[in-house]
Protein backbone atom coordinates (compact mmCIF):
# COMPACT_ATOMS: atom_id res chain seq x y z
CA UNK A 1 0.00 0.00 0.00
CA UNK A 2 3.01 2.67 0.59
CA UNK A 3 4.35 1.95 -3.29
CA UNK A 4 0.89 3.12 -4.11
CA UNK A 5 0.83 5.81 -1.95
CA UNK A 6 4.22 6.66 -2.98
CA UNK A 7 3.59 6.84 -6.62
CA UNK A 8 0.38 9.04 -5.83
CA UNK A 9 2.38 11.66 -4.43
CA UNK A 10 5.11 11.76 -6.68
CA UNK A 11 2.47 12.07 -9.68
CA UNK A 12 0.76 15.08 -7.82
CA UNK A 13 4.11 16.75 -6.55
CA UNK A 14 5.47 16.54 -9.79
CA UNK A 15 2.42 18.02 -12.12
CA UNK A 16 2.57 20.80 -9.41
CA UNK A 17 6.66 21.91 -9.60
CA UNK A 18 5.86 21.73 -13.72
CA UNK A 19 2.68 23.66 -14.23
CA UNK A 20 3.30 23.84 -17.99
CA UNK A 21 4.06 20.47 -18.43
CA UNK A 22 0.26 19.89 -16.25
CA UNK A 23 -1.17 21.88 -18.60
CA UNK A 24 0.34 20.59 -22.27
CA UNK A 25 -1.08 17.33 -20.96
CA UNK A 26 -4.60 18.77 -19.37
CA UNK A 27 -4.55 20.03 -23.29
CA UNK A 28 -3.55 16.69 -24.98
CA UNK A 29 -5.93 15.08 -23.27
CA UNK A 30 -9.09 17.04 -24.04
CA UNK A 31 -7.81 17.05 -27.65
CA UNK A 32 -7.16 13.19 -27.48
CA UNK A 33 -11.13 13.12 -26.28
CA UNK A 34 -12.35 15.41 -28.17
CA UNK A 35 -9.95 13.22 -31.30
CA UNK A 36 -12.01 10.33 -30.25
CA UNK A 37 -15.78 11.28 -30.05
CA UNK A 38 -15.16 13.06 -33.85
CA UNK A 39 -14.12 9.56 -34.85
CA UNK A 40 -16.65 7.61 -33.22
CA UNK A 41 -19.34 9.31 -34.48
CA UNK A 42 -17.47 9.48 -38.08
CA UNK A 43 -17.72 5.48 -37.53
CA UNK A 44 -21.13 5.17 -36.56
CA UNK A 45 -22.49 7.72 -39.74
CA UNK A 46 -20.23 5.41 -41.91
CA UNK A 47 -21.70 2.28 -40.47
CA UNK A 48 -25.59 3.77 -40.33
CA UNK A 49 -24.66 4.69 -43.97
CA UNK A 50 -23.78 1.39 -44.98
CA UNK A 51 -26.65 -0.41 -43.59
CA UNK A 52 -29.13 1.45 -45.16
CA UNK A 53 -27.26 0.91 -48.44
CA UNK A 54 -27.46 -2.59 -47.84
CA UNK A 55 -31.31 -3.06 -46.70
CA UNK A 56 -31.68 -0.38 -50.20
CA UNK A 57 -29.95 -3.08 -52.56
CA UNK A 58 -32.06 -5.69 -50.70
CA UNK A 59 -35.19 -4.09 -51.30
CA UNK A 60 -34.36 -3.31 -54.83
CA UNK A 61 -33.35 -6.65 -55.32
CA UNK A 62 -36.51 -8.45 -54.26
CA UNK A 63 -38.41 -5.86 -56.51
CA UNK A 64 -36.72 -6.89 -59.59
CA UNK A 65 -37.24 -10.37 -58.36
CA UNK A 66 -41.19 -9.84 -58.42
CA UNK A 67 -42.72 -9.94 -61.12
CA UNK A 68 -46.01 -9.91 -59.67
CA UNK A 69 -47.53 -7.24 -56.66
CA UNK A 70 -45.13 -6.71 -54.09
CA UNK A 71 -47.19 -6.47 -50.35
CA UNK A 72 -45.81 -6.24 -47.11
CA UNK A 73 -42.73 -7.75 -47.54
CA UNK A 74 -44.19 -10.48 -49.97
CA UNK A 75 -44.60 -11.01 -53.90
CA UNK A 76 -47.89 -11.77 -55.25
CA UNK A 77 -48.98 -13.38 -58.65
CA UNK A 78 -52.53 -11.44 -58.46
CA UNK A 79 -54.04 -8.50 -56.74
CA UNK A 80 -57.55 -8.17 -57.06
CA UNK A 81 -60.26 -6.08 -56.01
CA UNK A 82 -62.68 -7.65 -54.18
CA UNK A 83 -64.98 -4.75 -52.59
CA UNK A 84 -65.13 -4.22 -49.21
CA UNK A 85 -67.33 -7.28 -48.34
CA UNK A 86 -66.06 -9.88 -50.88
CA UNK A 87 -64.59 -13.29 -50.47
CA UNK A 88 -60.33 -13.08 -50.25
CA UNK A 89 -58.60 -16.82 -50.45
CA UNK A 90 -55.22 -14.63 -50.17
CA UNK A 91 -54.20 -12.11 -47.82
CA UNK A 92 -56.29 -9.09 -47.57
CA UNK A 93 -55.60 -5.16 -47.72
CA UNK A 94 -58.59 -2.71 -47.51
CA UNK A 95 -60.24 -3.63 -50.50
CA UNK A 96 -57.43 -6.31 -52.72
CA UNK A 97 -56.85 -9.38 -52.28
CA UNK A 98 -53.46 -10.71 -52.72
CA UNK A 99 -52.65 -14.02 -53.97
């Protein structure tokens, strides 16, 4: 416990008999912090940018893939409408049927 003591006291006596040394490194620091929040959120608009790119391509790929109505995450062979009342063997939206 004294080496840790020790070492405690020499840091703080020694940032106090160089107060310009104290100071370049309060100043590093904040610009080392300051460094690493303008790169972290450069990273996560990067990232953020990429996914979206990737769930765009996805999307665009599945609409070239249907030839039929897309719905709701699905592709359809028919959409039909059926009236508000009428029969639907498919899945339903307002007044189509798809199927």
């Amino acid at each position: 416990m004294c080496g840790l003591y020790d070492d405690a006291v020499v840091a703080s006596s020694t940032s106090v008999s160089d107060p310009t040394g104290a100071r370049r490194l309060g100043h590093a620091s904040i610009g080392l912090s300051v460094a690493g929040i303008v790169v972290s959120v450069v990273a996560v608009v990067i990232v953020v940018a990429l996914i979206a790119s990737a769930v765009t391509d996805a999307v665009d790929a599945a609409d070239d893939w249907c030839s039929g109505y897309w719905y709701n995450g699905n592709c359809y062979d028919y959409k039909i409408d059926v009236g508000t009342y009428g029969y639907c063997i498919g899945v339903r939206s307002g007044s189509y049927c798809y199927y």
